[in-house]
C-alpha atoms as a PDB file:
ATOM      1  CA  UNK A   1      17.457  -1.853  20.537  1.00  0.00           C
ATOM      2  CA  UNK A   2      19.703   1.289  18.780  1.00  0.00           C
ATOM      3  CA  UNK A   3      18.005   3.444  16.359  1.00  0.00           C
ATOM      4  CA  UNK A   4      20.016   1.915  13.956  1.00  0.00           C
ATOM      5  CA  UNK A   5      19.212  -1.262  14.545  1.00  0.00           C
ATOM      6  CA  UNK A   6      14.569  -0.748  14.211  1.00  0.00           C
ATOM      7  CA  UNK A   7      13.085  -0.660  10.768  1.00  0.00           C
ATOM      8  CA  UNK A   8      10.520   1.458  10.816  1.00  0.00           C
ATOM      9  CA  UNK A   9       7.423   0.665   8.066  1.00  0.00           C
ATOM     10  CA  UNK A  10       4.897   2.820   7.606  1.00  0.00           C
ATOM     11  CA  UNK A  11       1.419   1.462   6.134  1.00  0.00           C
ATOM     12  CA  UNK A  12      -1.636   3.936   5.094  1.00  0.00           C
ATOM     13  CA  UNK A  13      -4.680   2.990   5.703  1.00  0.00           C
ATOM     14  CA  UNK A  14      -3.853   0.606   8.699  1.00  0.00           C
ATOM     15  CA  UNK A  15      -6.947   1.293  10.903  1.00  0.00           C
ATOM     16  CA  UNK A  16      -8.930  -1.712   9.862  1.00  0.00           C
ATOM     17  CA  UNK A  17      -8.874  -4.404   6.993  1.00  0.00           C
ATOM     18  CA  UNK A  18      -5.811  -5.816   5.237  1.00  0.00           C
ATOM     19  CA  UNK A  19      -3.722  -2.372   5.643  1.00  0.00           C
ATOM     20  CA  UNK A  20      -4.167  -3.123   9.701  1.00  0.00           C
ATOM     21  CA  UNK A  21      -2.937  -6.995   9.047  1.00  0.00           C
ATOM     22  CA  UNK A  22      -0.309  -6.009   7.443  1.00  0.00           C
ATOM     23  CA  UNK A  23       0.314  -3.743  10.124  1.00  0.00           C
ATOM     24  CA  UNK A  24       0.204  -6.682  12.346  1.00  0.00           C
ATOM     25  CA  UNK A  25       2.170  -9.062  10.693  1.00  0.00           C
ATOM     26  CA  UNK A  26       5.233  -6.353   9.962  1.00  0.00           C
ATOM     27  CA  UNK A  27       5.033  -5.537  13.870  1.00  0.00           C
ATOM     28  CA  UNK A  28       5.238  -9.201  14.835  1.00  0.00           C
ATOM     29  CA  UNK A  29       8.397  -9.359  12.792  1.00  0.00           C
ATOM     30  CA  UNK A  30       9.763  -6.699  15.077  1.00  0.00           C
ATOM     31  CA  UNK A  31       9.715  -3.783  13.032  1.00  0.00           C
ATOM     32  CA  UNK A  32       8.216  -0.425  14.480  1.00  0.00           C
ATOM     33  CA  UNK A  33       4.708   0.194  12.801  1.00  0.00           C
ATOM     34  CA  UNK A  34       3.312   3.758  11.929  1.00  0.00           C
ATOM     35  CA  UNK A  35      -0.029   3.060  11.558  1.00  0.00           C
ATOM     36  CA  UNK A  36      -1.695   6.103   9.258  1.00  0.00           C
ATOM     37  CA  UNK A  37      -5.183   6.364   9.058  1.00  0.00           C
ATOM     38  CA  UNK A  38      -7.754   9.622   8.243  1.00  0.00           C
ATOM     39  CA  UNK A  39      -9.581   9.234  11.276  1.00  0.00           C
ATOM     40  CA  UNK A  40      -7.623   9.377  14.630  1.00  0.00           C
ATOM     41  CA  UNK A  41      -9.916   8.102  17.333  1.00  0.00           C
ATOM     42  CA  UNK A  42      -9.953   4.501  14.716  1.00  0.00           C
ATOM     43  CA  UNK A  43      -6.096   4.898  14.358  1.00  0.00           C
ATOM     44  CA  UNK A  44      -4.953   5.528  18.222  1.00  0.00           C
ATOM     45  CA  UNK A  45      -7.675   2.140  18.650  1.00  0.00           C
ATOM     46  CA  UNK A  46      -5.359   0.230  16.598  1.00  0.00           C
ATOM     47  CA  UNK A  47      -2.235   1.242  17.644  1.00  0.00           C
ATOM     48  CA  UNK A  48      -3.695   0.548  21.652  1.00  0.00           C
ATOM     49  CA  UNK A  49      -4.712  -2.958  20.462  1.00  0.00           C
ATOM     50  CA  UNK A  50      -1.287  -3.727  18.269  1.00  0.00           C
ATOM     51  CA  UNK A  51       0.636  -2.814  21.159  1.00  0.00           C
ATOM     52  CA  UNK A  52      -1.495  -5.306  23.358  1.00  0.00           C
ATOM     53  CA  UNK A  53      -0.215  -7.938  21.132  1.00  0.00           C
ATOM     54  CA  UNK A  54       3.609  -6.316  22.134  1.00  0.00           C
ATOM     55  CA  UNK A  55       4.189  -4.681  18.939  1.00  0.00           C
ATOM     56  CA  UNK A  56       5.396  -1.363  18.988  1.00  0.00           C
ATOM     57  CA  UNK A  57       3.230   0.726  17.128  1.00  0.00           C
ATOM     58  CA  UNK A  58       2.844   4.823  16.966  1.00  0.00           C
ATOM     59  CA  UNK A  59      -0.079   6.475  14.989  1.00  0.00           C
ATOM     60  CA  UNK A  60       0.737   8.776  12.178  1.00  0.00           C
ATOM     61  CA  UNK A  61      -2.649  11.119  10.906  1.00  0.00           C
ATOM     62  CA  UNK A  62      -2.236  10.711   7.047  1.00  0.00           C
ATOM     63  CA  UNK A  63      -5.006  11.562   4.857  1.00  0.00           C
ATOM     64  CA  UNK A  64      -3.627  10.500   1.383  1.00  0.00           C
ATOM     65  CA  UNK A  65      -5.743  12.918  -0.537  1.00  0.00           C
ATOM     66  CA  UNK A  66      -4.815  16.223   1.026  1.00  0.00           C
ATOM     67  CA  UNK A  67      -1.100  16.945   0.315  1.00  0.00           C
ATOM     68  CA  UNK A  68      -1.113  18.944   3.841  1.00  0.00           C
ATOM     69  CA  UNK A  69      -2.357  15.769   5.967  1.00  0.00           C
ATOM     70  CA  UNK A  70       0.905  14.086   3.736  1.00  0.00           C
ATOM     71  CA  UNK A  71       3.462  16.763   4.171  1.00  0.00           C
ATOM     72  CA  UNK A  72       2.817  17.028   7.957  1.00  0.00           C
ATOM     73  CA  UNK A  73       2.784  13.098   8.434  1.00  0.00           C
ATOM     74  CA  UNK A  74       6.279  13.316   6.446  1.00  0.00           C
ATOM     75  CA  UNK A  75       7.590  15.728   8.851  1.00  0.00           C
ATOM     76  CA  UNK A  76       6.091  13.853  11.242  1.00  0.00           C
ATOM     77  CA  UNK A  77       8.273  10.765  10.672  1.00  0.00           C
ATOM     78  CA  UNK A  78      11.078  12.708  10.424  1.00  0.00           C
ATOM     79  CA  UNK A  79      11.267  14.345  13.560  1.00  0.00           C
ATOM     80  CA  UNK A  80      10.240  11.179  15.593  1.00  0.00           C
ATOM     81  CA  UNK A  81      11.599   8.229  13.439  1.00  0.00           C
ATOM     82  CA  UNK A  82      14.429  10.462  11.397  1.00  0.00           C
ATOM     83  CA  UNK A  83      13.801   7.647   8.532  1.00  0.00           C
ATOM     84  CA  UNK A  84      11.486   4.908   7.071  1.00  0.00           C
ATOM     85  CA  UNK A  85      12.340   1.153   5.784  1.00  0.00           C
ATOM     86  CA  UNK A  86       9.343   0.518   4.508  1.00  0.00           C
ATOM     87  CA  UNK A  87       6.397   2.307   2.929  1.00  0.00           C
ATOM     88  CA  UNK A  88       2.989   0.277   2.196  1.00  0.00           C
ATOM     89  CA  UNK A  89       0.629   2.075   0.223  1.00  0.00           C
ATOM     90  CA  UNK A  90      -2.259   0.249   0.595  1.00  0.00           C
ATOM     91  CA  UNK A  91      -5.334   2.822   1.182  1.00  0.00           C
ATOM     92  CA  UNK A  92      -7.413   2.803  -1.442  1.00  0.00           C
ATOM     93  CA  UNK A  93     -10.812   2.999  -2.536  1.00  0.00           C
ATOM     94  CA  UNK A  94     -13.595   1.511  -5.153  1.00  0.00           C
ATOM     95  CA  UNK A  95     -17.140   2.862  -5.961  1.00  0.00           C
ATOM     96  CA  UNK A  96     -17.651   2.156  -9.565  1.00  0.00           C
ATOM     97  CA  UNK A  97     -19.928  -1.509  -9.299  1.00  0.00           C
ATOM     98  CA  UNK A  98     -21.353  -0.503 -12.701  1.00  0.00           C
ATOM     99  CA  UNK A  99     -20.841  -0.327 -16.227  1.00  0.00           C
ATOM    100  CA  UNK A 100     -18.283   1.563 -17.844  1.00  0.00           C
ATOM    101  CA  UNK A 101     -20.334   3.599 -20.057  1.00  0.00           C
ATOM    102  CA  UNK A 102     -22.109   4.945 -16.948  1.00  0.00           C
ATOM    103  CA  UNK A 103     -19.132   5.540 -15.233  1.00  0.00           C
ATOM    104  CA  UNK A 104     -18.811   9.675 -14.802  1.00  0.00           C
ATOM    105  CA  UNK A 105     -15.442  11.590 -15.364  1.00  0.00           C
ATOM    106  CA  UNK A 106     -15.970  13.045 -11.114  1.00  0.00           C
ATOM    107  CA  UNK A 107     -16.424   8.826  -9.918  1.00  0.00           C
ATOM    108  CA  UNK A 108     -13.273   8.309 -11.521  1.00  0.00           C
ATOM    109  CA  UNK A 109     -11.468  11.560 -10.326  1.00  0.00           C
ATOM    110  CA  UNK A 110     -12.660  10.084  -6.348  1.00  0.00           C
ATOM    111  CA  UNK A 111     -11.071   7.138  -6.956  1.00  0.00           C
ATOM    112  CA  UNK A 112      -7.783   8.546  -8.899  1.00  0.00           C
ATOM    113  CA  UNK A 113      -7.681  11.072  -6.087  1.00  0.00           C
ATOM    114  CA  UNK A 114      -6.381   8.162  -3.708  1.00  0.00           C
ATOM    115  CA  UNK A 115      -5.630   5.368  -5.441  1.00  0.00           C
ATOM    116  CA  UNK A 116      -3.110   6.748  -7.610  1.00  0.00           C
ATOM    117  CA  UNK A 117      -2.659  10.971  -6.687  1.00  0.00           C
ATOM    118  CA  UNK A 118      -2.571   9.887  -3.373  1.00  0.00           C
ATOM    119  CA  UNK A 119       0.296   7.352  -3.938  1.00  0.00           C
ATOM    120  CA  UNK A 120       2.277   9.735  -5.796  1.00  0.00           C
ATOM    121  CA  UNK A 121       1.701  12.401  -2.920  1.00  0.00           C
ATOM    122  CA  UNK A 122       2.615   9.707  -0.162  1.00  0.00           C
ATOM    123  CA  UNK A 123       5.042   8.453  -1.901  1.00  0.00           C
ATOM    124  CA  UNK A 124       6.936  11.841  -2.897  1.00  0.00           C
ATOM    125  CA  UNK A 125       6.735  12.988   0.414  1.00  0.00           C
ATOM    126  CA  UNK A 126       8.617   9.785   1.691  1.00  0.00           C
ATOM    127  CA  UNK A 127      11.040   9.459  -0.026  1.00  0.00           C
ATOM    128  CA  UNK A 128      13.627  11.121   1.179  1.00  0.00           C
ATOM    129  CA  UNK A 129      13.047   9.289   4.296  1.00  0.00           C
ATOM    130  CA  UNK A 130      13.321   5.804   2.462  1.00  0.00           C
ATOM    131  CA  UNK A 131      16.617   6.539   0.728  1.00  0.00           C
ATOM    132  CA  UNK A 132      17.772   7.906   4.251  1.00  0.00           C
ATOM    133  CA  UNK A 133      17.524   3.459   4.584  1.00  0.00           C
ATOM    134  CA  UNK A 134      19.835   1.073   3.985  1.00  0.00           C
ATOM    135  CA  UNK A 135      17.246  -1.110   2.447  1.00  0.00           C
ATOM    136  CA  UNK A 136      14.029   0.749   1.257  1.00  0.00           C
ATOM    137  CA  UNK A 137      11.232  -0.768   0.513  1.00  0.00           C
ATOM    138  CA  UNK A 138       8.005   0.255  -1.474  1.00  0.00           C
ATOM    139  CA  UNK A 139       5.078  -1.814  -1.591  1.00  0.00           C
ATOM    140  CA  UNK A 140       1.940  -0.803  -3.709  1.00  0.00           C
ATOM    141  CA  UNK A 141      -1.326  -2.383  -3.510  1.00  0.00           C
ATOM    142  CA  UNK A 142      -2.557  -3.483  -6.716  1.00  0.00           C
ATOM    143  CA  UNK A 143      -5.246  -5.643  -7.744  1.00  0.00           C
ATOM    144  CA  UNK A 144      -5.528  -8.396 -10.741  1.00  0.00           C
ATOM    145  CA  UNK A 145      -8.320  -6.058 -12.000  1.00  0.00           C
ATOM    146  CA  UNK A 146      -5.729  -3.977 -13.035  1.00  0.00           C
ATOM    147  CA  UNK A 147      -3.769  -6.234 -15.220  1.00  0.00           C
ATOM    148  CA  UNK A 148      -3.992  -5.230 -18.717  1.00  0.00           C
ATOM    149  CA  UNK A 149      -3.128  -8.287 -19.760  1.00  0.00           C
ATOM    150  CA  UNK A 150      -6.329 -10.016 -18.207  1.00  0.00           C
ATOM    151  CA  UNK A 151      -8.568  -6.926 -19.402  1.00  0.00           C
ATOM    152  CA  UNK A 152      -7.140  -7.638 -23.026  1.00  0.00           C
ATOM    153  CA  UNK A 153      -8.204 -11.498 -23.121  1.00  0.00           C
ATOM    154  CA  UNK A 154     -12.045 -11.383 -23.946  1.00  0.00           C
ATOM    155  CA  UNK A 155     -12.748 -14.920 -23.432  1.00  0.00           C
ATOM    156  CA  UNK A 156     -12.304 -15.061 -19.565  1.00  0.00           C
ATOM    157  CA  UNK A 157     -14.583 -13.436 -17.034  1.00  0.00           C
ATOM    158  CA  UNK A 158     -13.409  -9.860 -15.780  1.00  0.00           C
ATOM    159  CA  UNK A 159     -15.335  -7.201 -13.592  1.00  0.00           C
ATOM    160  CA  UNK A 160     -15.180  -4.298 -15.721  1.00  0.00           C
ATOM    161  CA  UNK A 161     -14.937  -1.332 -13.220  1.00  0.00           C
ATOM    162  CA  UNK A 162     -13.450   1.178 -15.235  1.00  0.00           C
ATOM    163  CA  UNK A 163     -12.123   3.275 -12.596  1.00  0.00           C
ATOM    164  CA  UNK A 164     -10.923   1.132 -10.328  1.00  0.00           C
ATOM    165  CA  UNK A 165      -9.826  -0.873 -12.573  1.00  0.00           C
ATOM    166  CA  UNK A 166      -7.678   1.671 -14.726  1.00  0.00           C
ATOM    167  CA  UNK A 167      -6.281   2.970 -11.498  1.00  0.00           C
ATOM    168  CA  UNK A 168      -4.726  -0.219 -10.500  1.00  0.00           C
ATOM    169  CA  UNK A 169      -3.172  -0.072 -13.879  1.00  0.00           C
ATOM    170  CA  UNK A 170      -1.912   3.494 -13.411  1.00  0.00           C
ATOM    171  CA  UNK A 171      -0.607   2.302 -10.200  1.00  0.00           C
ATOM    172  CA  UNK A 172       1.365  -0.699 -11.705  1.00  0.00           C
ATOM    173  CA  UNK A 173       2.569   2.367 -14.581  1.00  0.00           C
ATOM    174  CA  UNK A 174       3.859   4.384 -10.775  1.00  0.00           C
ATOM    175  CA  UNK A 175       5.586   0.753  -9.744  1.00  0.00           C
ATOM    176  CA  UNK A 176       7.343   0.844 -12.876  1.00  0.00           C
ATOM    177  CA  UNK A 177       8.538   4.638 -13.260  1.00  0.00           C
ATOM    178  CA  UNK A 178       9.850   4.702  -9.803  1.00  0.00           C
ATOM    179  CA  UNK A 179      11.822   1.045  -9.905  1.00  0.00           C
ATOM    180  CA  UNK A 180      13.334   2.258 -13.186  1.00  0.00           C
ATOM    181  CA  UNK A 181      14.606   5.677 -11.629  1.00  0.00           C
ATOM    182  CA  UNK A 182      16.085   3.932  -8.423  1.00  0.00           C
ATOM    183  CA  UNK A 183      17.452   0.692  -9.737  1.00  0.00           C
ATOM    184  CA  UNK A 184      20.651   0.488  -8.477  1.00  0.00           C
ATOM    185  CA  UNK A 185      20.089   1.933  -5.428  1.00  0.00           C
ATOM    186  CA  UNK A 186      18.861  -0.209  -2.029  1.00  0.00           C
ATOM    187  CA  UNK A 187      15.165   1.180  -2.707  1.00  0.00           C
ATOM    188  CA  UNK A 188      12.990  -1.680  -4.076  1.00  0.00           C
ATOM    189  CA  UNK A 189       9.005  -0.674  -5.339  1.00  0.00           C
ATOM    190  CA  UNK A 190       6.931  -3.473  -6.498  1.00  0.00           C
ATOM    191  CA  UNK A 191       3.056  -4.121  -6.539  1.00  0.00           C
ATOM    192  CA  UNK A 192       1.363  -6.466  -4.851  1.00  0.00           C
ATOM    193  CA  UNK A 193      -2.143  -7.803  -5.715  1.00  0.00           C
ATOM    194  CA  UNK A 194      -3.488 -10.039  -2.575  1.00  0.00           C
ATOM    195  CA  UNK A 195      -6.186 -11.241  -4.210  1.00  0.00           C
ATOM    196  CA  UNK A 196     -10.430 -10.861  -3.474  1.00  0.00           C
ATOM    197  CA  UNK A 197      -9.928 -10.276   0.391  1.00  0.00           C
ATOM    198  CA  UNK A 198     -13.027  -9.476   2.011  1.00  0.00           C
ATOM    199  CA  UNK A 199     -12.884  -6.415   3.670  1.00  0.00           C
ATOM    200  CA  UNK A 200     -15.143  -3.018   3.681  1.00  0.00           C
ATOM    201  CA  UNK A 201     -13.849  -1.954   0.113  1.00  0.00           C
ATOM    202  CA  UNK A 202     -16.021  -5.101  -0.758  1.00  0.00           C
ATOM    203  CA  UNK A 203     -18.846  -5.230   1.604  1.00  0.00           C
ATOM    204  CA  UNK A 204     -16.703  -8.484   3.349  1.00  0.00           C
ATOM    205  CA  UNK A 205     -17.621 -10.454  -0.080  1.00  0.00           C
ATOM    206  CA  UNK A 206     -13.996 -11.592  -0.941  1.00  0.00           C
ATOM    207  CA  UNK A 207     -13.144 -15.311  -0.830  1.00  0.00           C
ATOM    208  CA  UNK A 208      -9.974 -14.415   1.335  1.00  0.00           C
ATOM    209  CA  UNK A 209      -8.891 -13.879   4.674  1.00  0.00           C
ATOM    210  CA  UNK A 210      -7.095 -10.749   5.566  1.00  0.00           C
ATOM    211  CA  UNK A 211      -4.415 -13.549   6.551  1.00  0.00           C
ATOM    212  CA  UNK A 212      -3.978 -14.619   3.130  1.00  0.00           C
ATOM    213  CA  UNK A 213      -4.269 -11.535   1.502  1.00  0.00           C
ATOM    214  CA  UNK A 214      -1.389 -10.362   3.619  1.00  0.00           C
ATOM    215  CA  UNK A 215       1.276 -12.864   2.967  1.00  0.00           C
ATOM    216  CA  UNK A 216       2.801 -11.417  -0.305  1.00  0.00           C
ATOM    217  CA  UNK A 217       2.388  -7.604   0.985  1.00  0.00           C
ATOM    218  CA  UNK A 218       4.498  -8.636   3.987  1.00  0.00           C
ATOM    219  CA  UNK A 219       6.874 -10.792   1.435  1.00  0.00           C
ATOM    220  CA  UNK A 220       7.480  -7.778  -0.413  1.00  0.00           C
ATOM    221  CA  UNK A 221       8.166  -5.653   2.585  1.00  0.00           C
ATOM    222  CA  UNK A 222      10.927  -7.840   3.790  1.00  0.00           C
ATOM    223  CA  UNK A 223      12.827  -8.555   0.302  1.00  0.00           C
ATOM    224  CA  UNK A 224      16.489  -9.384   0.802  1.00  0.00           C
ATOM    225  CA  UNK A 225      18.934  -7.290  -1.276  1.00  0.00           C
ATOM    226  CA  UNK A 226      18.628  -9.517  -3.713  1.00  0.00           C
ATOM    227  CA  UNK A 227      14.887  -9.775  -4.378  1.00  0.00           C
ATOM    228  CA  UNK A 228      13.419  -8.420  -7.377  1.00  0.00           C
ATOM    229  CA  UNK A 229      12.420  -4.707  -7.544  1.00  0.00           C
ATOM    230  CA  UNK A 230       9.486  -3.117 -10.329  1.00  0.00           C
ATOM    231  CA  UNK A 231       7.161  -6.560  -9.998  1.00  0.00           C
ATOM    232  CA  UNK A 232       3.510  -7.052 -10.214  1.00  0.00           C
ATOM    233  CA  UNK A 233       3.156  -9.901  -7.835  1.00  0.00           C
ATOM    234  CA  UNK A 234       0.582 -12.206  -5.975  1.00  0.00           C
ATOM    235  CA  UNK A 235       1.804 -14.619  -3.436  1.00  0.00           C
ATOM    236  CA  UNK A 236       2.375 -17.466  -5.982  1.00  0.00           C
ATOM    237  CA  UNK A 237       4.791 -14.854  -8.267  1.00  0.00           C
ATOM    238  CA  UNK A 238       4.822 -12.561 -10.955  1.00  0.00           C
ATOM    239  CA  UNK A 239       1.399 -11.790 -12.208  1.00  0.00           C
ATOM    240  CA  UNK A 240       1.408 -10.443 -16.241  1.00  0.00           C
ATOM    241  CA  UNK A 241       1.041  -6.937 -15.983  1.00  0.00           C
END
């Protein structure tokens, strides 16, 4: 296979979880995986075992929250890849299990510092990679936590975690910005939420598989050139922002 002819997706925070399904399911649709993760030992492990499955997969060191671990990652790609189809910004963190009167202003910074400085950092520092593609493709993950539109409806249950929470929602706010300044262009950005996946961000207490939680990351990934661009989507459709 030419050059021209791979798609190459990157996805941050790919070492374990739903960032390394996602990982798994983009590689078994043939596309060359960058797996980033902070910790390389955890990241080369993953790559070794996704290329036991016959996907080709390279590790790329990316710590999200330190804009020298981006910027080298960036060149990184460059020099070996010379472009990226797909970006999936899916490391992210949560701490805040309590209420949102004791929630301090240096939890929330922690938490802003990946979930949504680190996107912008990541995200920045791709870019001109993704509009080197024909068909770029941005994929955020989101939660339903950070739907405004749930927060604002009193009667239903909601896990107020205000800084997890409210990041998700700045994220959404990033989705937004960016499809707005590249519509009309082949570079897509939408949100995905996959729902309560149990993984480590939840101590494995989410009713989903990593499977499930997958499916619409992996839909977004692939969009046609028709497919909808600045979306805040689960794997049944829009969700209200």
């Amino acid at each position: 296979m030419s050059d021209t002819e791979r798609t190459y997706a990157l996805v941050t925070g790919a070492n374990k979880g739903l960032g390394r399904e996602v990982a798994r399911r983009l590689g078994l649709r043939g596309m060359t995986v960058l797996a980033s993760a902070r910790d390389r030992s955890r990241g080369t492990q993953t790559v070794e075992e996704l290329r036991q499955s016959g996907i080709d997969a390279h590790f790329v060191q990316l710590d999200v929250t330190d804009e020298a671990s981006v910027s080298a990652a960036a060149e990184h790609v460059a020099r070996e890849f010379g472009r990226l189809d797909v970006l999936v910004n899916n490391a992210g963190v949560v701490e805040d299990d309590i209420a949102p009167s004791a929630t301090t202003s240096a939890l929330a910074e922690r938490i802003y510092r990946t979930n949504v400085f680190g996107v912008i950092s990541t995200t920045h520092a791709m870019l001109p990679l993704l509009r080197a593609s024909d068909a770029g493709r941005v994929v955020n993950l989101s939660s339903r936590l950070g739907s405004l539109a749930k927060a604002a409806d009193l009667t239903i249950p909601h896990r107020a975690l205000l800084a997890y929470n409210s990041s998700k929602a700045a994220l959404n706010s990033l989705t937004l910005h960016y499809a707005r300044e590249f519509a009309g262009t082949p570079l897509k950005v939408n949100s995905a939420t996959p729902g309560y996946v149990a993984t480590d961000l939840n101590d494995h207490q989410g009713t989903r598989t990593v499977e499930e939680g997958a499916r619409v990351v992996v839909t977004l990934a692939t969009l046609d050139k028709d497919g909808p661009t600045g979306g805040f989507f689960d794997e049944d459709g829009p969700v209200a922002w």
